[in-house]
Each structure stands twice: as structure tokens, then as C-alpha cells.
Protein backbone atom coordinates (compact mmCIF):
# COMPACT_ATOMS: atom_id res chain seq x y z
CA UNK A 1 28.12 89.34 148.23
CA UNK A 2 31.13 87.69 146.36
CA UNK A 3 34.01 85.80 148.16
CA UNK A 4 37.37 87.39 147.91
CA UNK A 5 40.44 87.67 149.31
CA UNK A 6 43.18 90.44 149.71
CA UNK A 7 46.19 91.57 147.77
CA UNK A 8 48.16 90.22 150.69
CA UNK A 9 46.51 86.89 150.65
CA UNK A 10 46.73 86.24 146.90
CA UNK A 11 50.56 87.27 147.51
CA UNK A 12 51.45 84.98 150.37
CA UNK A 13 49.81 82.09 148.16
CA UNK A 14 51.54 82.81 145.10
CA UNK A 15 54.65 83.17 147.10
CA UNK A 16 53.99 79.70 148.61
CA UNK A 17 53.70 78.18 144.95
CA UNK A 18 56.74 79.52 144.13
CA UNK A 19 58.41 78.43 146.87
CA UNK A 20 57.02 74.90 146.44
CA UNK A 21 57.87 75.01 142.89
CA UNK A 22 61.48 76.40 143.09
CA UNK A 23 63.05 75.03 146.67
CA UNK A 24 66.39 74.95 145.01
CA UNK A 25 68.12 77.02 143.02
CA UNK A 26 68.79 76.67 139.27
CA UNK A 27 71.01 77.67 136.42
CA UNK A 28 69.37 80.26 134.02
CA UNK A 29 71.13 82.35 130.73
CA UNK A 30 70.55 85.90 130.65
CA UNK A 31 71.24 89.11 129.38
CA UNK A 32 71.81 91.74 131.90
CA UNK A 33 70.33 95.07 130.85
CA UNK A 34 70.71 97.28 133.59
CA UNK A 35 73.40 96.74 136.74
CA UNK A 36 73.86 99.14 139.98
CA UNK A 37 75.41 98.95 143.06
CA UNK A 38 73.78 100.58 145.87
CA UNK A 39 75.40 102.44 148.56
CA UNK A 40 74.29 99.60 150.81
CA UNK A 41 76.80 97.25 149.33
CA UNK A 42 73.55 95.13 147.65
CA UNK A 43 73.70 94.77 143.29
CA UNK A 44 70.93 95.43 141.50
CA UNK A 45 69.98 94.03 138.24
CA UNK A 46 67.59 93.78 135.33
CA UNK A 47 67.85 90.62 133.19
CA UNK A 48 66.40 90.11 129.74
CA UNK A 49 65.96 87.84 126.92
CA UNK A 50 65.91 88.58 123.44
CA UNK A 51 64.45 87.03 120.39
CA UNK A 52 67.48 86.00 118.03
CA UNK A 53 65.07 86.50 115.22
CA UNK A 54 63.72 90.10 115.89
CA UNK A 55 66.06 91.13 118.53
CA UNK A 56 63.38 92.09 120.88
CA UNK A 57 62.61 91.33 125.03
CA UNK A 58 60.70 88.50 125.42
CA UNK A 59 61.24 88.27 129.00
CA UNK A 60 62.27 90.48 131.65
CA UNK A 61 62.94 89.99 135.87
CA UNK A 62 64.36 91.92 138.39
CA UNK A 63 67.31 90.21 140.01
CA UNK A 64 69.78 91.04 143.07
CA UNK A 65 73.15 90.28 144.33
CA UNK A 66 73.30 91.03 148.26
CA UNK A 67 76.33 92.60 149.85
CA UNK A 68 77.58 89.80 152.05
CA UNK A 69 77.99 87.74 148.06
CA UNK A 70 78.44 90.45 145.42
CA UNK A 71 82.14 91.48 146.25
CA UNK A 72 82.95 87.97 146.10
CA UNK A 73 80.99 86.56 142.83
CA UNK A 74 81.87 90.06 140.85
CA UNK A 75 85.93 89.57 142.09
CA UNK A 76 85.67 85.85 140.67
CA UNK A 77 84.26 86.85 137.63
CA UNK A 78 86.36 89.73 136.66
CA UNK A 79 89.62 87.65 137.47
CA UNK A 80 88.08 84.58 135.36
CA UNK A 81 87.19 86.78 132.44
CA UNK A 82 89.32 89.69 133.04
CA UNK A 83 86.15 92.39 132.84
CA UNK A 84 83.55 93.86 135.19
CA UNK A 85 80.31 92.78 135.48
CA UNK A 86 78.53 95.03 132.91
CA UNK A 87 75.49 95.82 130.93
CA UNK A 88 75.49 94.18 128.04
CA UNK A 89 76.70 90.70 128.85
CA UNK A 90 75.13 87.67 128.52
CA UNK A 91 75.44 85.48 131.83
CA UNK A 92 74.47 81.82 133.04
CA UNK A 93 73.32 82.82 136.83
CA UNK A 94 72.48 80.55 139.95
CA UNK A 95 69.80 81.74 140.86
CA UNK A 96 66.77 81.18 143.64
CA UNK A 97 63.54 81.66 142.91
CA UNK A 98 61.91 84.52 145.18
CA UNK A 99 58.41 85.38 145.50
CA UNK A 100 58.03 88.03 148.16
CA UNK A 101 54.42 89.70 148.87
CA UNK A 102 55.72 93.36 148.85
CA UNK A 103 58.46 93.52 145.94
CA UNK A 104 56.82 90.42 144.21
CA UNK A 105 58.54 88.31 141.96
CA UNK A 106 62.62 88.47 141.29
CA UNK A 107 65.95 86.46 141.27
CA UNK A 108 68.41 85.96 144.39
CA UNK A 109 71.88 85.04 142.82
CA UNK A 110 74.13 82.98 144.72
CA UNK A 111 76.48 82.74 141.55
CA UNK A 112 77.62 83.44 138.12
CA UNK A 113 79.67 80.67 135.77
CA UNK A 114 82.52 82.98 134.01
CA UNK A 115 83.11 80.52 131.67
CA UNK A 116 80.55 80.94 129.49
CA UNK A 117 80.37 84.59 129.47
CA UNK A 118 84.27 83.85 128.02
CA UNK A 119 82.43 81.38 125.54
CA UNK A 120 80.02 84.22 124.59
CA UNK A 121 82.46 86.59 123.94
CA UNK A 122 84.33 84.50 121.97
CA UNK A 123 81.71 83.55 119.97
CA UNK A 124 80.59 86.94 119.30
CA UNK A 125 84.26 88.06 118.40
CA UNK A 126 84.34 84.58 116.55
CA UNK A 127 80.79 85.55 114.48
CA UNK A 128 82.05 88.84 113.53
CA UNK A 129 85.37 87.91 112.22
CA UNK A 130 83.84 85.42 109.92
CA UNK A 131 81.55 88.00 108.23
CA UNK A 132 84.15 90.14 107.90
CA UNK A 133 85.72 87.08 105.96
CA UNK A 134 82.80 86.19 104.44
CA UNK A 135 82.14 89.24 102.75
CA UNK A 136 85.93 89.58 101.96
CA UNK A 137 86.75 92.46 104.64
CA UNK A 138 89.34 90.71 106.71
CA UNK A 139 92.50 91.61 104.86
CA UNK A 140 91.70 94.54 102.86
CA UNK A 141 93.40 97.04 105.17
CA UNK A 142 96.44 94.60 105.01
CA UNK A 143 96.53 94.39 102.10
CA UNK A 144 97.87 98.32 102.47
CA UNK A 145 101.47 98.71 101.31
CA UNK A 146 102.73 100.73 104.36
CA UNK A 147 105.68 103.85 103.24
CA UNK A 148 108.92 102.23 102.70
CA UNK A 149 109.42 105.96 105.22
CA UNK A 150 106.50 105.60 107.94
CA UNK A 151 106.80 108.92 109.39
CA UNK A 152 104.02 110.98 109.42
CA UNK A 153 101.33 109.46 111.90
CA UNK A 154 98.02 110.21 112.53
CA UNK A 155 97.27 109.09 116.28
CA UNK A 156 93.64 107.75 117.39
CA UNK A 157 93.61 107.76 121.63
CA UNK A 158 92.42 109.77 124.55
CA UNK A 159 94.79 112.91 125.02
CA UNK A 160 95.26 112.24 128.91
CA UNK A 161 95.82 108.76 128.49
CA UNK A 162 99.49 107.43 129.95
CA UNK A 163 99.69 104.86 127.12
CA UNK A 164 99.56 107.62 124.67
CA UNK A 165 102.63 109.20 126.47
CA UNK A 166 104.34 106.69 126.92
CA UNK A 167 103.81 105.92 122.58
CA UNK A 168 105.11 109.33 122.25
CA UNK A 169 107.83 109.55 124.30
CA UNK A 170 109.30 106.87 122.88
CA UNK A 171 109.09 108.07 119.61
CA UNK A 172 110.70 111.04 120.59
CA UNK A 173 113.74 109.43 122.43
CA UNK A 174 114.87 106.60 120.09
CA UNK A 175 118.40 105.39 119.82
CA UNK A 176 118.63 105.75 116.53
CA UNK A 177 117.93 110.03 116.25
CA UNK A 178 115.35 109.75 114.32
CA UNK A 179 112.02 111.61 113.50
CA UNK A 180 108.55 110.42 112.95
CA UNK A 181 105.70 113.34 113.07
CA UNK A 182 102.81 112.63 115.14
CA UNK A 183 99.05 114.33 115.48
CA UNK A 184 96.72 113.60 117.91
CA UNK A 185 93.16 112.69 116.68
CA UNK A 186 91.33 112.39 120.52
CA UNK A 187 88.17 109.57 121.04
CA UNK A 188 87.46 108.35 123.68
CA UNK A 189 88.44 104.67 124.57
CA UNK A 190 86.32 103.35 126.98
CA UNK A 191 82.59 103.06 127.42
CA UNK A 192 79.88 102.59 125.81
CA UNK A 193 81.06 105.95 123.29
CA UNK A 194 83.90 104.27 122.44
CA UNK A 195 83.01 102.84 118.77
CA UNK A 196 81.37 106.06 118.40
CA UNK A 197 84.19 108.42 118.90
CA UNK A 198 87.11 106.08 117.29
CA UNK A 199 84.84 106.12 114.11
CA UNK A 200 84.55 109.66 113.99
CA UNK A 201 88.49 110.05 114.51
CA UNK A 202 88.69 107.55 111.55
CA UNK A 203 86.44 110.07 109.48
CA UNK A 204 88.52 113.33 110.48
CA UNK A 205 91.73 111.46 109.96
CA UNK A 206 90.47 110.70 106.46
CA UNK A 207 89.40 114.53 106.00
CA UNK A 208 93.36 114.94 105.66
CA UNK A 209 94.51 111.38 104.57
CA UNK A 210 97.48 112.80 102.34
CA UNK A 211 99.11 114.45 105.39
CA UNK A 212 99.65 110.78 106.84
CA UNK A 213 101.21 107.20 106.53
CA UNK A 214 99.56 105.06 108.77
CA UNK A 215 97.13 105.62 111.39
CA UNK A 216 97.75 103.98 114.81
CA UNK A 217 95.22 103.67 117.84
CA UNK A 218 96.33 102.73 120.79
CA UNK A 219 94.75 102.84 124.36
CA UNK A 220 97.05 102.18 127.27
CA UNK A 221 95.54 101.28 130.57
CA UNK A 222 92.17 100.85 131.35
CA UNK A 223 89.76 97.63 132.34
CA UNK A 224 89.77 94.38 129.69
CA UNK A 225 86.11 95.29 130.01
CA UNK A 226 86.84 98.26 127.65
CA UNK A 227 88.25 95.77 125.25
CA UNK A 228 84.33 94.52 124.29
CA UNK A 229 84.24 98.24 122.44
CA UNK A 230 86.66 97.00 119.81
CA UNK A 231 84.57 93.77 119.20
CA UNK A 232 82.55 95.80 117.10
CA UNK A 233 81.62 95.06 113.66
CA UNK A 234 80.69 98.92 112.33
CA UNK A 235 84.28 99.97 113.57
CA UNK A 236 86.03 96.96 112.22
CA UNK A 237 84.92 97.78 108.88
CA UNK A 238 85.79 101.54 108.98
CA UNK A 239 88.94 100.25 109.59
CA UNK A 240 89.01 97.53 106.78
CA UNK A 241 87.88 99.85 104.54
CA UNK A 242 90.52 102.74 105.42
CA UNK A 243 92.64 104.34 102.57
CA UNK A 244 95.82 104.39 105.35
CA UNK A 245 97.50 101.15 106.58
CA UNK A 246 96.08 100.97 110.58
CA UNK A 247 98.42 99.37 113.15
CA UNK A 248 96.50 98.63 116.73
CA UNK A 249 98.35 98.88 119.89
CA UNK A 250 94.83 98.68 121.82
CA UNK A 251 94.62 95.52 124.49
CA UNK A 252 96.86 93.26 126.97
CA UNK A 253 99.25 90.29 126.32
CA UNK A 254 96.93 88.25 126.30
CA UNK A 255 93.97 90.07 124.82
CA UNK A 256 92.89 89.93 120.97
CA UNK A 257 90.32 91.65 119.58
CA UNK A 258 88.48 91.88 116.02
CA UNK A 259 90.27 94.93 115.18
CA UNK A 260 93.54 92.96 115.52
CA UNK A 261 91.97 90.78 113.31
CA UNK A 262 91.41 92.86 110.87
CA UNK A 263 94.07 95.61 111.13
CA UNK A 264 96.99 96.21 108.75
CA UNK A 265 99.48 95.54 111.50
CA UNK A 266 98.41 94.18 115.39
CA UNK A 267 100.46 94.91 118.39
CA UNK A 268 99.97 94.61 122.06
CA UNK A 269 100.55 97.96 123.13
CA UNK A 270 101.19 101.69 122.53
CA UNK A 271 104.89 101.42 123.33
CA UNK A 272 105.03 98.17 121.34
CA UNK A 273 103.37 100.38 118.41
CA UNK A 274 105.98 102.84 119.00
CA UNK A 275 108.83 100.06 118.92
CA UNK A 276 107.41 98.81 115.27
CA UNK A 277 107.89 102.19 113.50
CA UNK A 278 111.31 103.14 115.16
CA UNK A 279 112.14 99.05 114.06
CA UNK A 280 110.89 99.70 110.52
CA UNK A 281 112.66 102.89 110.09
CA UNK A 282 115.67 102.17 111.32
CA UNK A 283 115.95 99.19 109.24
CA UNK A 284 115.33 101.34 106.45
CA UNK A 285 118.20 103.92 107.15
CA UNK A 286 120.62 100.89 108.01
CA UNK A 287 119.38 99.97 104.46
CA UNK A 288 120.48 103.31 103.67
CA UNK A 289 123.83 103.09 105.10
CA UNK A 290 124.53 99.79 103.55
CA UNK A 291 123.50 101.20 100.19
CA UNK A 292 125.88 104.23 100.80
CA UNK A 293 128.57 101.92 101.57
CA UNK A 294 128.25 100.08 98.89
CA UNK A 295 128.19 102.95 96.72
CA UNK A 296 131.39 104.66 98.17
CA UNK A 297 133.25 100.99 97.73
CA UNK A 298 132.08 100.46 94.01
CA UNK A 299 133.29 104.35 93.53
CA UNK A 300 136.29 103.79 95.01
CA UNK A 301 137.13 100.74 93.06
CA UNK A 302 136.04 102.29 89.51
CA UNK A 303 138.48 105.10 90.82
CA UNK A 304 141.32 103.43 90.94
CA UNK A 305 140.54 100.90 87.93
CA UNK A 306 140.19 104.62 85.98
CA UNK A 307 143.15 105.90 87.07
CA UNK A 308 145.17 102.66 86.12
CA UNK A 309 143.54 102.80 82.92
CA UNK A 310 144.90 106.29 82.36
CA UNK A 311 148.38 105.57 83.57
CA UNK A 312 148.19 102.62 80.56
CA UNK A 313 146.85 105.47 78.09
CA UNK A 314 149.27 108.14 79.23
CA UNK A 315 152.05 105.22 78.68
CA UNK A 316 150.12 104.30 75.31
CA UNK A 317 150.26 107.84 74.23
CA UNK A 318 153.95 108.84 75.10
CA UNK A 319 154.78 105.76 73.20
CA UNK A 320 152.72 106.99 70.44
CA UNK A 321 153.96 110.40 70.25
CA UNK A 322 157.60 109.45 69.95
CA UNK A 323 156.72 107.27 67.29
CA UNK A 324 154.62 109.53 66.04
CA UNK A 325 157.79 112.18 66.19
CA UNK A 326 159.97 109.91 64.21
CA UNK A 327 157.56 108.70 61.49
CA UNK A 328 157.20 113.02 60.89
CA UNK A 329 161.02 112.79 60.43
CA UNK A 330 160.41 110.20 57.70
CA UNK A 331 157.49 112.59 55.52
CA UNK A 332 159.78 115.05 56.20
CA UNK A 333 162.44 113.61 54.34
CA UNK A 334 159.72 111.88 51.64
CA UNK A 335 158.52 115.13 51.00
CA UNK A 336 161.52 116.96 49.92
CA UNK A 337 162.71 113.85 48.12
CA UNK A 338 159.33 113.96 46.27
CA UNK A 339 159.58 117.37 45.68
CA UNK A 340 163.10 117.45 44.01
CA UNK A 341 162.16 114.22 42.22
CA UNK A 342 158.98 116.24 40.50
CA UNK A 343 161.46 119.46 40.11
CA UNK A 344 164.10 116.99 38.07
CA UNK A 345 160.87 115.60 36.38
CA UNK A 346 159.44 119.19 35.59
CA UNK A 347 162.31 120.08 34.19
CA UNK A 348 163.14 116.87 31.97
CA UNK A 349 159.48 117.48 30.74
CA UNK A 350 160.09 120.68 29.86
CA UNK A 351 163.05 120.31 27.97
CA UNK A 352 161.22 117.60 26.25
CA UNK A 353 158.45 120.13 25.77
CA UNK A 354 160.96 122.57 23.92
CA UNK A 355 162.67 119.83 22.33
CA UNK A 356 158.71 118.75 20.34
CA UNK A 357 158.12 122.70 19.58
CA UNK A 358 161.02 123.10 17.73
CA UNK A 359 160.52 119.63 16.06
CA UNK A 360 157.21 120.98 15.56
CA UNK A 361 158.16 124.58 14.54
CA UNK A 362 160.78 123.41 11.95
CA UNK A 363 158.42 121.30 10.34
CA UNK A 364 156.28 123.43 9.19
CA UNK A 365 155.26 123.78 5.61
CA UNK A 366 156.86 127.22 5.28
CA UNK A 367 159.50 127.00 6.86
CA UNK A 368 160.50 123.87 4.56
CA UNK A 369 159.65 126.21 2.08
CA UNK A 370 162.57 128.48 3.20
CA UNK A 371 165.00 125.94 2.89
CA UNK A 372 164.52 125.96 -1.01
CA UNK A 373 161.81 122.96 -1.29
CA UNK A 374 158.61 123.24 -2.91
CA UNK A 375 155.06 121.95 -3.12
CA UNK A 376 153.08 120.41 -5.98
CA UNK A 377 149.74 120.36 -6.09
CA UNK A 378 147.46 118.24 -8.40
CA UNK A 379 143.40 120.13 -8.66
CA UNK A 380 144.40 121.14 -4.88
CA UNK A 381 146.07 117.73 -3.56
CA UNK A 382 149.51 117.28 -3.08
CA UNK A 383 151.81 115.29 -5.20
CA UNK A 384 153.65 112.62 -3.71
CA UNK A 385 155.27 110.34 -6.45
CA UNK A 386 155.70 111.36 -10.29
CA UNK A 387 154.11 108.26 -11.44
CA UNK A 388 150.74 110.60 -10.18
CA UNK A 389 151.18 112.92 -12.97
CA UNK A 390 150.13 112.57 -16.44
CA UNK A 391 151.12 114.47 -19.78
CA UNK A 392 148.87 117.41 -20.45
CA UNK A 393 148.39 117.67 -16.72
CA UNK A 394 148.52 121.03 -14.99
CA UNK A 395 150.04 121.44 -11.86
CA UNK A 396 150.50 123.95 -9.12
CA UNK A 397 154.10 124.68 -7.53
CA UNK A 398 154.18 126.79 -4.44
CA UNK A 399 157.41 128.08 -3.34
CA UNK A 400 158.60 130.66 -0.40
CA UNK A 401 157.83 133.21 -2.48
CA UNK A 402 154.77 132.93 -4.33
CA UNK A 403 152.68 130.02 -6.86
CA UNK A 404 153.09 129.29 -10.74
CA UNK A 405 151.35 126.95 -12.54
CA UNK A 406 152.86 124.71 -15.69
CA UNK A 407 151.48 121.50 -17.56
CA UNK A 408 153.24 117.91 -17.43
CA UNK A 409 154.60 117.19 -21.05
């Protein structure tokens, strides 16, 4: 028959290595995969590790946190870090070794170094802002000219939350009077659904993206834990990639995330979102004012440069008109001179007229005729001298009363 021993014994020896083995505790870096608290006070864990190449669990243990150390090691933590002790998080843990031969093998912790979870964070936050830059992401959305008028707002936050109250209400009751037109696109903003839902906002705000100036999320309230939702890279480039400039009003004073980083505008909170717009627009109806100002001053001064240039032209032109009154008078008194000048001309001409038709009348050839004279004519041409005659010559005489002809002797 073959030697063996029980479950039990094999248990109480392995135990006893592991006790031998690990008698003090160490530091170890983990992932924590699952976390509960049971009603007994005692946390319960799961810790894993990853590959960084494939991303999958190449180791696995169960871990604890008893009652009399969690409130004290979870309260440290969350004031360190300013989040809960979560799934998700990677950890550095002091832990002791525990071998026990009924619940077998698992991790005691005594306590947890915040510090490097805040190093982790950071350089997760840190890794994803530099591929955003990398692949030229970072400042696309501000790169967004935002409405000289931001108005109309689309608004990405839970509908019960007080920080979106509070972003309203001041809205509503500015100093200044004026309107900006809000609608509510709800996601949730904590939990794990978070990136989820504040994506698909982003997608039905977009559904209607000519109804709106800006989008602004904003989450008022809440854990810092919450915060690790908007470290996300998938919802940091639906944002970069928006049509509409996004403002953030998501976090704490002292809180930055990578959708700050990559927003059009960051603020810290929803009132301080609130406070940018009625800012913005106010400047732009004091702009306003100072425009109308200006406008009424430069149309008051061309006003009165107008009306002293038509006081000079109403001066001009009374000037003119009595001048123009008297130089009338003068081709008044041209005229008529002119026109009894031509009459004393006319006249003159015509008795010089008269004075040529007589001439003219009384020197025709028959009415010399009358007067007793006479007209000789040589083969048809008159004769002017008697030295143009010749004996034997015949010649033509025309008197008043008729012709004879006779021949020179």
C-alpha cells in the first residue's frame, strides 16, 4: 500500500513553508480587480497583474483588509489621494504572507502607500495627454472660435445634480439682465457608465449641433474618485474632435483632468462655467454700449459741423442772391440798350438798303434810256470810245423807243 498523507497534512506543511518563507511582511504592486466590504466591517479583495504587452492576468490572489485596519488605511488613502479605494486602481500594498489550511493561500494587508497610486494616476493622465499631442488632438477643439454671442447652450450633466442648479440659476439671475438659452442633455457622471453616457450626450448634442454655441459639462459634487471617468482617452477625443467649442466645469480646485486638457475652455466648476459666459457676454454688450456711444458722439458732432456748414451756405447764398439781384438790374438795362442800339442799326441799314435800290433802280439801262441817252452796239458789243468804229462799219443804236441800224462813213 502507498504512503500518503491528508489534505490537512499537506496544508499545515505548506502553510509552515510559507510561514518560514514570508515571516515579515513585504511591499507588493497590484491591481485591484474586485473590492467589497462586508457587513462585518472586514474588506475583501481580488488583486491582479496584467501583462503590459497583451493586457491579460498573469497572476491573481485573494487579499483582505480586517475591520479593526480597513477604516483607518481606506480614510488615509482617500485623504492622501482624494478618492476611494476602488476597482480599477493600481496599488503598492504591505502585505503578509498567509497560508491558512482551510481558505489556503491569500494576502493580509496592514497598509497601502497613496503615493504611488497618485504617481499612477498621473502617469496615466500624463500618457494619455501626450497621445492626444502626439497624434495632434490636444488643441483641435480650441482651436474652436467660440460666438462673439455665446447664448444658446447645450448642457452635458445629471438632471438632479445641485451643481447643475446651481450653473443654471446663475445664468438665470445675472446682474447684467441678460439671456443665455440652455438644454439639458442628461449622462450620468459618476461610475463606471460615466464615459459611456457623456459620449452618447456628445453624439445627441451633435444630432442638433446648429441649435447651439458651445457645449458645457459640468458635474457638481460628487467623490474625486469620479474624476478617474474623465481620464479617459475615447471621451477626450469625442471631445477634441467636436464641431462646438466645449468648456468643462467638471472637478475641484485642485483637480485637473485630461478633458481640461484638451477642452476648448477649462474651468473649475459649474458656477465658474456659468460666471465665464455671463463674463463673455457682458463684455460683449459693454462693447455694445461703447460702440453706441461712440456712434451717438460722432453723430452728434457731424450734426452740428452740418448745421454750421449750412448757416455758412445760407450766408453764402443770401450774399449771392443779392448780388445775383443787382447783376439782373445790369442785363436788364444791357438788354434794352442792345435792343435800341440794333433798332437805330436796323433802321440806318435800311435806309441804306433803300438808298442802294434806288442807286440801283436808276441805273438801269432803260431807264438811262428814258433820260434821252442811247446805246451803240458793234456785231452785239457795246461801243465805248469812237476810236472803236471804223468807216463802212454798221452799227446798232437802241433808244427808249425802239433800234435802227446805220453805217460809220
Amino acid at each position: 500500500m502507498r504512503e500518503s498523507i491528508t489534505l490537512l497534512q499537506l496544508n499545515r506543511q505548506v502553510a509552515q513553508v510559507v510561514t518560514s518563507a514570508f515571516d515579515e511582511p513585504l511591499w507588493i504592486v497590484a491591481e485591484i480587480a474586485q473590492l467589497n466590504v462586508a457587513g462585518n466591517g472586514h474588506c475583501y479583495l481580488e488583486l491582479i497583474e496584467k501583462s503590459p504587452r497583451t493586457n491579460a492576468i498573469t497572476a491573481k490572489a485573494k487579499a483582505m483588509i480586517w475591520s479593526n485596519r480597513w477604516w483607518a488605511v481606506s480614510r488615509a488613502f482617500e485623504l492622501e489621494t482624494g478618492q476611494r479605494l476602488q476597482a480599477g486602481l493600481k496599488v503598492m500594498l504591505e502585505v503578509q504572507v498567509q497560508m491558512h489550511e482551510a481558505y489556503g493561500y491569500s494576502l493580509v494587508i496592514q497598509d497601502i502607500d497613496a503615493t504611488y497610486t497618485l504617481g499612477e494616476m498621473q502617469r496615466r493622465r500624463q500618457e494619455i495627454i501626450q497621445r492626444l499631442t502626439d497624434e495632434g488632438m490636444i488643441d483641435v477643439n480650441k482651436s474652436l472660435q467660440l460666438p462673439r454671442l455665446t447664448q444658446r447652450i447645450a448642457v452635458i450633466s445629471a438632471d438632479t445634480a445641485a451643481g447643475y442648479g446651481d450653473f443654471c440659476h446663475q445664468l438665470a439671475n445675472n446682474e447684467y439682465g441678460l439671456v443665455l438659452y440652455t438644454h439639458l442633455f442628461p449622462a450620468l457622471m459618476q461610475g463606471e457608465k460615466t464615459e459611456a453616457s457623456v459620449i452618447k450626450a456628445l453624439e445627441r448634442v451633435f444630432e442638433h449641433q446648429e441649435k447651439f454655441d458651445a457645449v458645457v459639462i459640468i458635474r457638481g459634487g460628487g467623490a474625486v474618485s469620479d474624476l478617474n471617468s474623465f481620464d479617459s482617452y475615447e471621451l477626450a477625443l469625442n471631445i477634441a474632435n467636436f464641431p462646438l467649442p466645449v468648456i468643462t466645469g467638471i472637478g475641484h480646485e485642485r483637480d485637473t483632468t485630461v478633458l481640461d486638457a484638451v477642452a476648448h475652455t477649462s474651468v473649475k466648476t459649474p458656477t465658474a462655467a456659468a460666471a465665464f459666459l455671463i463674463e463673455r457676454l457682458a463684455n460683449e454688450l459693454s462693447h455694445l454700449y461703447d460702440l453706441q456711444n461712440a456712434i451717438l458722439s460722432a453723430a452728434s458732432s457731424r450734426i452740428e459741423r452740418e448745421k454750421l456748414r449750412l448757416a455758412r451756405i445760407a450766408g453764402w447764398i443770401g450774399n449771392t442772391h443779392v448780388a445775383l439781384g443787382q447783376q439782373m438790374n445790369r442785363l436788364h438795362l444791357l438788354s434794352e440798350k442792345i435792343r435800341l442800339l440794333l433798332q437805330q442799326r436796323i433802321s440806318t441799314e435800311r435806309q441804306q438798303l433803300n438808298f442802294i435800290e434806288k442807286s440801283i433802280e436808276v441805273s438801269q439801262p432803260d431807264n438811262i434810256l428814258k433820260r434821252g441817252f442811247s446805246i451803240t452796239r458793234k456785231n452785239g458789243k457795246a461801243v465805248k470810245a469812237a476810236n472803236e468804229l471804223q468807216a463802212g462799219d454798221q452799227i446798232e443804236t437802241q433808244t427808249s423807243d425802239g433800234c435802227f441800224t446805220s453805217v460809220v462813213r
